[in-house]
PDB file of N, CA and C in Angstrom:
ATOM      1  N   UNK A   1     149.558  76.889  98.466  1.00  0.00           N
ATOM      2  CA  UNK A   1     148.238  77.335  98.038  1.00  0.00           C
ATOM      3  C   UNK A   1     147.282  77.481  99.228  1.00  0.00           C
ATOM      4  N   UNK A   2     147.545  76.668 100.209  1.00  0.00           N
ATOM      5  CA  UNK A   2     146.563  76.496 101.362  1.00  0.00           C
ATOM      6  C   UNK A   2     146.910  77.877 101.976  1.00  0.00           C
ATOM      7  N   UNK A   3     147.921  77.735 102.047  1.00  0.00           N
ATOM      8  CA  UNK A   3     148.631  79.059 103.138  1.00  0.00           C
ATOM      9  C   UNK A   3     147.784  80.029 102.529  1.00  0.00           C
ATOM     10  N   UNK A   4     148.458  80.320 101.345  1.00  0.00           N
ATOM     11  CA  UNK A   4     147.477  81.624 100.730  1.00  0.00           C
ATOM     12  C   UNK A   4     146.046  82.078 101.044  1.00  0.00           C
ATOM     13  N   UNK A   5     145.439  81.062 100.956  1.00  0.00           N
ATOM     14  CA  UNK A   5     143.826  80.495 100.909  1.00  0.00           C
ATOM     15  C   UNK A   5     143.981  81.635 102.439  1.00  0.00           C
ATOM     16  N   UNK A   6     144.495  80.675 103.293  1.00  0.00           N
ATOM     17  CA  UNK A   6     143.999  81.359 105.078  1.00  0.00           C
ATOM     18  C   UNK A   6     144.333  82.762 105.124  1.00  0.00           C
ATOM     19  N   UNK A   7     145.524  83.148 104.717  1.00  0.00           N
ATOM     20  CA  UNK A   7     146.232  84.937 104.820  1.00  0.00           C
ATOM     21  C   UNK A   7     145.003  85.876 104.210  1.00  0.00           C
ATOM     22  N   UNK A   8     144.677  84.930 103.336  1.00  0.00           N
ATOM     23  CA  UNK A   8     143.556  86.025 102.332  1.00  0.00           C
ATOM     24  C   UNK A   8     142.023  86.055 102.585  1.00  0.00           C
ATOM     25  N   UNK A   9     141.926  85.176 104.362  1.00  0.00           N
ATOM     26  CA  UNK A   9     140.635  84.892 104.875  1.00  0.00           C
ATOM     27  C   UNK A   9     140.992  86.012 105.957  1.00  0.00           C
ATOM     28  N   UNK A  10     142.584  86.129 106.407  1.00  0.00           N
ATOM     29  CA  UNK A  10     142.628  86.524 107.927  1.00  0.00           C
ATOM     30  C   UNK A  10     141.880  88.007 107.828  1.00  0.00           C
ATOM     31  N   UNK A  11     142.607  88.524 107.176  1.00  0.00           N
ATOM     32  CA  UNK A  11     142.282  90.089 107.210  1.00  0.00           C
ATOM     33  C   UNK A  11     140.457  90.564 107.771  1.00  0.00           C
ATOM     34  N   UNK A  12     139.249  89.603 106.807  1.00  0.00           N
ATOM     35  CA  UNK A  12     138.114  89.649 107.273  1.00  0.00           C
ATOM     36  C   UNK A  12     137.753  89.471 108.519  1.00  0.00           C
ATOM     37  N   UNK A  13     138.506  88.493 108.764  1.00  0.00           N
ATOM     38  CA  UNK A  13     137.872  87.328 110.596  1.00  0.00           C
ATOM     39  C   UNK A  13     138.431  88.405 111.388  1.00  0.00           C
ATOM     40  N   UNK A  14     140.027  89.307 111.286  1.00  0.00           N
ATOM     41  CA  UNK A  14     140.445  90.164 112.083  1.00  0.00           C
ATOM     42  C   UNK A  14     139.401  91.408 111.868  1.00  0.00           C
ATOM     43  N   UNK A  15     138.829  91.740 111.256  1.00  0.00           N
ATOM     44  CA  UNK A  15     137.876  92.619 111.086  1.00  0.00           C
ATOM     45  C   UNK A  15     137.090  92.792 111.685  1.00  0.00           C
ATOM     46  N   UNK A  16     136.070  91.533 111.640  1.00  0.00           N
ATOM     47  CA  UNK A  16     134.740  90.874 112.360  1.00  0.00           C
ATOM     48  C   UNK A  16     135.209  90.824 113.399  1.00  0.00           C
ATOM     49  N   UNK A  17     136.514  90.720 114.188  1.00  0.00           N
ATOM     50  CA  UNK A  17     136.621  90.484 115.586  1.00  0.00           C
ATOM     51  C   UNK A  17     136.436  91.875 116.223  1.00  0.00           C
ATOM     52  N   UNK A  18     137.525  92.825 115.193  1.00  0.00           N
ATOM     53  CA  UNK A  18     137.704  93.893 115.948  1.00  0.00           C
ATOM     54  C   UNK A  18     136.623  94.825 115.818  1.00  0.00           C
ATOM     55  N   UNK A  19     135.203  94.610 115.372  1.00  0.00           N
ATOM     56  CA  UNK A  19     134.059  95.544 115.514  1.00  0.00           C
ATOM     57  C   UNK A  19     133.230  94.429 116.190  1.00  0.00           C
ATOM     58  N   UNK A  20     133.427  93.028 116.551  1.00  0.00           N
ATOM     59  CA  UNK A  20     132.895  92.756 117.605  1.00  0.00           C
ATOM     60  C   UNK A  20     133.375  93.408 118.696  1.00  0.00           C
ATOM     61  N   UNK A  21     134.223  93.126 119.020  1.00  0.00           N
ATOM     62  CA  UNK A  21     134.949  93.374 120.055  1.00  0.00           C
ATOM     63  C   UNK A  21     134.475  95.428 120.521  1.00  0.00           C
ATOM     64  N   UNK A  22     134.792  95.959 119.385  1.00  0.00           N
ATOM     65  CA  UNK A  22     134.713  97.481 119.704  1.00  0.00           C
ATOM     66  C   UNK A  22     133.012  97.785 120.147  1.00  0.00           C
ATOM     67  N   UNK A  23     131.785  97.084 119.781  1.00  0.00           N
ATOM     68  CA  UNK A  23     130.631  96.820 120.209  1.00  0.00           C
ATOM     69  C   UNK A  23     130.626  96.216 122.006  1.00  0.00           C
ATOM     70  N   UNK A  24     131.098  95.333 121.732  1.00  0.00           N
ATOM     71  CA  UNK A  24     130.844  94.429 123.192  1.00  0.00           C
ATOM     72  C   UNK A  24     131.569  95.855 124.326  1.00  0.00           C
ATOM     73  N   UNK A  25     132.813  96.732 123.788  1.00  0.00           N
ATOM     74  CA  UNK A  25     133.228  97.206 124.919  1.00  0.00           C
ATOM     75  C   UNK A  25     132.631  98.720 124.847  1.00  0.00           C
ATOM     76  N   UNK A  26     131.832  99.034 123.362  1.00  0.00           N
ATOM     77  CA  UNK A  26     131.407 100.291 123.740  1.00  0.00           C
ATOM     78  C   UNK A  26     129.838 100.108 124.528  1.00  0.00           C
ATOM     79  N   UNK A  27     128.753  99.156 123.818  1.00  0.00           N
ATOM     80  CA  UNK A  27     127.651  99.018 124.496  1.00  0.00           C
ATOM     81  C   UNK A  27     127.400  97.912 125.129  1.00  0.00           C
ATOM     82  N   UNK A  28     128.399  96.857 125.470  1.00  0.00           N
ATOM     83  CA  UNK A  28     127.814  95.516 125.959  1.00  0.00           C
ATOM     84  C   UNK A  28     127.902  94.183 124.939  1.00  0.00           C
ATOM     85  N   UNK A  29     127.652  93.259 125.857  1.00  0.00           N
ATOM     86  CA  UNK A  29     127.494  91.794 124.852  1.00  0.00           C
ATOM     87  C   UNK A  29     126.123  91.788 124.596  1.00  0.00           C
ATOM     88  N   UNK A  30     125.055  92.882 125.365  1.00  0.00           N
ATOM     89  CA  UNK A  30     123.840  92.705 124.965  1.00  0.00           C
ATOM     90  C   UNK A  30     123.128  93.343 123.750  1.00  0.00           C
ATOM     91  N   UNK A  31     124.183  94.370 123.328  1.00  0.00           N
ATOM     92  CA  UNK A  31     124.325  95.055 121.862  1.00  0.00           C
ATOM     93  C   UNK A  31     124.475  94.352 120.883  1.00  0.00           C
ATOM     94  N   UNK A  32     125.202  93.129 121.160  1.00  0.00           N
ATOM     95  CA  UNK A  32     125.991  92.755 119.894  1.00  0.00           C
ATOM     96  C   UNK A  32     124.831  91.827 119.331  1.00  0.00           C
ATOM     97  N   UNK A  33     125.362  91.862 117.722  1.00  0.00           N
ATOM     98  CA  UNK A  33     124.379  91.040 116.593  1.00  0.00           C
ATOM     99  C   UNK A  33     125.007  91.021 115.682  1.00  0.00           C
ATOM    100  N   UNK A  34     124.701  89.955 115.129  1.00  0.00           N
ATOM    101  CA  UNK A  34     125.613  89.564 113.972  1.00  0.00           C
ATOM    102  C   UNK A  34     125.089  90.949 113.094  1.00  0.00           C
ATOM    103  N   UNK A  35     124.179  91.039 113.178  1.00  0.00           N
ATOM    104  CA  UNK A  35     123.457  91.845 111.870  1.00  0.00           C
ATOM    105  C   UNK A  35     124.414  92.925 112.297  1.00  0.00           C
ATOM    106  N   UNK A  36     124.434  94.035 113.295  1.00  0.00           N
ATOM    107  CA  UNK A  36     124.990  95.226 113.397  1.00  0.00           C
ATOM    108  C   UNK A  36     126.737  94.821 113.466  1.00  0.00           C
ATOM    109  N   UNK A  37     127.540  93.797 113.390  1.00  0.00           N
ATOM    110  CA  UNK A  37     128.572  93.742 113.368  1.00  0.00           C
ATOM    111  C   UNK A  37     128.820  93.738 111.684  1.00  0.00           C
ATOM    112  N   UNK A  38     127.705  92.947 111.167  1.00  0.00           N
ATOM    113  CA  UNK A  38     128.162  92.765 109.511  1.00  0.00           C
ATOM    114  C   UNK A  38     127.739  93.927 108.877  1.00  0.00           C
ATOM    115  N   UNK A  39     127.014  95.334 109.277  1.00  0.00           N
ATOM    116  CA  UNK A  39     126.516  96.849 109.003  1.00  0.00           C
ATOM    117  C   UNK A  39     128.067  97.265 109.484  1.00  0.00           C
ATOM    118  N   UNK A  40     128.864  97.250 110.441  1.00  0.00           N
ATOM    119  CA  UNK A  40     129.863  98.171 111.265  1.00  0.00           C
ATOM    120  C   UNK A  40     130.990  97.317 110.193  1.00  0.00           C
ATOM    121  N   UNK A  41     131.315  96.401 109.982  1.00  0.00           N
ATOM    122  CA  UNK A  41     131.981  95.758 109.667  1.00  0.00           C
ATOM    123  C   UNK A  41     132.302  95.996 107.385  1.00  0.00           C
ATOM    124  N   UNK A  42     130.951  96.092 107.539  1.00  0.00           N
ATOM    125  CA  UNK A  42     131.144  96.309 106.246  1.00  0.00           C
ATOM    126  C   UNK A  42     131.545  95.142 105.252  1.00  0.00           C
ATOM    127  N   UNK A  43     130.371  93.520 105.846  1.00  0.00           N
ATOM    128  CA  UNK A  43     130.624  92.447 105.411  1.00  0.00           C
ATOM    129  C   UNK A  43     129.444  92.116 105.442  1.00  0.00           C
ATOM    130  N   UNK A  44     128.741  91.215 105.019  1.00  0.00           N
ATOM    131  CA  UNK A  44     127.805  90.883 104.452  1.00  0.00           C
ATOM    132  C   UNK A  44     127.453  89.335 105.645  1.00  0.00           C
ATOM    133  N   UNK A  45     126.155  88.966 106.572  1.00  0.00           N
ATOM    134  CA  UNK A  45     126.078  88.252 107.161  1.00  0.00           C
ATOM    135  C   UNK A  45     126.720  86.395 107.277  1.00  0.00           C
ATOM    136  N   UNK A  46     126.636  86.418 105.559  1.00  0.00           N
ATOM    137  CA  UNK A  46     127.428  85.255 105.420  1.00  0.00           C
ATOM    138  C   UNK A  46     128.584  84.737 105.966  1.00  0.00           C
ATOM    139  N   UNK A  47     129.188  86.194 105.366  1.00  0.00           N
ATOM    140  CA  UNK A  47     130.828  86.334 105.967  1.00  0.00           C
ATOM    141  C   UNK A  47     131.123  85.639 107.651  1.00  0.00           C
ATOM    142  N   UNK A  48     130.410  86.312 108.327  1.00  0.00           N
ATOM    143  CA  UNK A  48     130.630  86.123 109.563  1.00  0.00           C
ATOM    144  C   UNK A  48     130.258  84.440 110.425  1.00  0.00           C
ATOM    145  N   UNK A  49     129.188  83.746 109.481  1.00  0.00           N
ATOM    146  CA  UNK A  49     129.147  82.723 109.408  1.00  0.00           C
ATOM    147  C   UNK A  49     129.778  81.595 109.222  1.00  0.00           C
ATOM    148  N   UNK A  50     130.468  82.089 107.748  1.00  0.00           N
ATOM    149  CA  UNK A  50     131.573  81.641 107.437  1.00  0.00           C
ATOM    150  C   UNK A  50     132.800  81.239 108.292  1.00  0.00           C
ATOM    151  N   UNK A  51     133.458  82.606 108.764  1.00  0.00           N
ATOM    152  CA  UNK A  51     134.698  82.876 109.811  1.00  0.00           C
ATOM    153  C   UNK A  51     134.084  81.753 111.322  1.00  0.00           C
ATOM    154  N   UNK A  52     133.004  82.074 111.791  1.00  0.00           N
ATOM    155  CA  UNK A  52     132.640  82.000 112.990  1.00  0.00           C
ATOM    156  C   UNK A  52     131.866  80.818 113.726  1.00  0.00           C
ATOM    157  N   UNK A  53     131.368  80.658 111.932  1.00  0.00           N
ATOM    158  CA  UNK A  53     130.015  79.898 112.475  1.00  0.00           C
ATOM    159  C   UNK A  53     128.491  80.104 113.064  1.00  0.00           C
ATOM    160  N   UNK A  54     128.813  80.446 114.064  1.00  0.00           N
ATOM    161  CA  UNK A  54     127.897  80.843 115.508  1.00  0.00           C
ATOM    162  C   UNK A  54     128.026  82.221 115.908  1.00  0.00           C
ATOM    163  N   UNK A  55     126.966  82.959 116.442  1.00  0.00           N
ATOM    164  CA  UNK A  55     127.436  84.312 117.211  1.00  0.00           C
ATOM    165  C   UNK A  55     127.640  83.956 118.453  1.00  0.00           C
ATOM    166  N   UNK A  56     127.553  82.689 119.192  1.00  0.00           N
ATOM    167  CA  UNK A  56     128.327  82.188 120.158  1.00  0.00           C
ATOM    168  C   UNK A  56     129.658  81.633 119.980  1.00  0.00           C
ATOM    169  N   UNK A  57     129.916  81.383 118.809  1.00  0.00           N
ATOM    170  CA  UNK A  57     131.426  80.870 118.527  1.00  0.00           C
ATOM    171  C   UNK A  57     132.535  82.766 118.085  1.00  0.00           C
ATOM    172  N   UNK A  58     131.594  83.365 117.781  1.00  0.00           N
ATOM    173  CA  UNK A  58     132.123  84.647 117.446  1.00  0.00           C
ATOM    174  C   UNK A  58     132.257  85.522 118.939  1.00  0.00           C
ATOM    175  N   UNK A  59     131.342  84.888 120.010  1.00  0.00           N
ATOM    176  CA  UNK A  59     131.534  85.891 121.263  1.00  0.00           C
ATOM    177  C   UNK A  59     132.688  85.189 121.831  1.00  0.00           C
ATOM    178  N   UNK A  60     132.874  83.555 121.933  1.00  0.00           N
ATOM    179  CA  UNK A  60     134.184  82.661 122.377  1.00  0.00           C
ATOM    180  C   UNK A  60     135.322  83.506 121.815  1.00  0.00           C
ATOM    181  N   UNK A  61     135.433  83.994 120.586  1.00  0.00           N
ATOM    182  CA  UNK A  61     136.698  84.062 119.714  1.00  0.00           C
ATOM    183  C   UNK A  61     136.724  85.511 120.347  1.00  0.00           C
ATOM    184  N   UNK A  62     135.916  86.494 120.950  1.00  0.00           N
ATOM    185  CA  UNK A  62     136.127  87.937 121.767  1.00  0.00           C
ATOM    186  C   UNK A  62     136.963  88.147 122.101  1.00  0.00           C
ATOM    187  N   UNK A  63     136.748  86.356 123.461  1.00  0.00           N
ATOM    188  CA  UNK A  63     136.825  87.030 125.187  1.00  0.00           C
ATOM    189  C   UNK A  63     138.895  85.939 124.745  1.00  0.00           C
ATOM    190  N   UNK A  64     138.815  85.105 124.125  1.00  0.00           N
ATOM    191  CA  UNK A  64     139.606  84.163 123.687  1.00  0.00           C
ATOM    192  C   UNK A  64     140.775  85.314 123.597  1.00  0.00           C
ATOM    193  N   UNK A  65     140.955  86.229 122.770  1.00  0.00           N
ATOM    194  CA  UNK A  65     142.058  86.915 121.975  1.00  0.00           C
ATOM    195  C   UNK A  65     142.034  87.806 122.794  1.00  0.00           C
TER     196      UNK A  65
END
């Protein structure tokens, strides 16, 4: 059940990474915001809270992967 729980979280967090990520390398880390990642992303600010926590724990998880 747990397993399930995480597989059916990953898909979002891989999401949120990869329009962080596509931000930070099209305009900078000085572009990035939670707000315009959860607009590009097509998730709702919580979400990213959720996954991340922090938009410093979300820029760690960037440069990390």
């Amino acid at each position: 059940m747990a397993r399930r729980l995480l597989q059916s979280r990953e898909p979002t967090r891989k999401l949120i990474l990869d329009v962080a990520e596509r931000i930070c390398a099209h305009d900078g880390f000085e572009s990035l915001s939670v707000r315009a990642v959860s607009e590009q992303a097509g998730v709702n600010v919580a979400a990213i809270s959720y996954h991340f926590g922090s938009k410093k724990n979300l820029v760690n998880e960037v440069f990390r992967r």
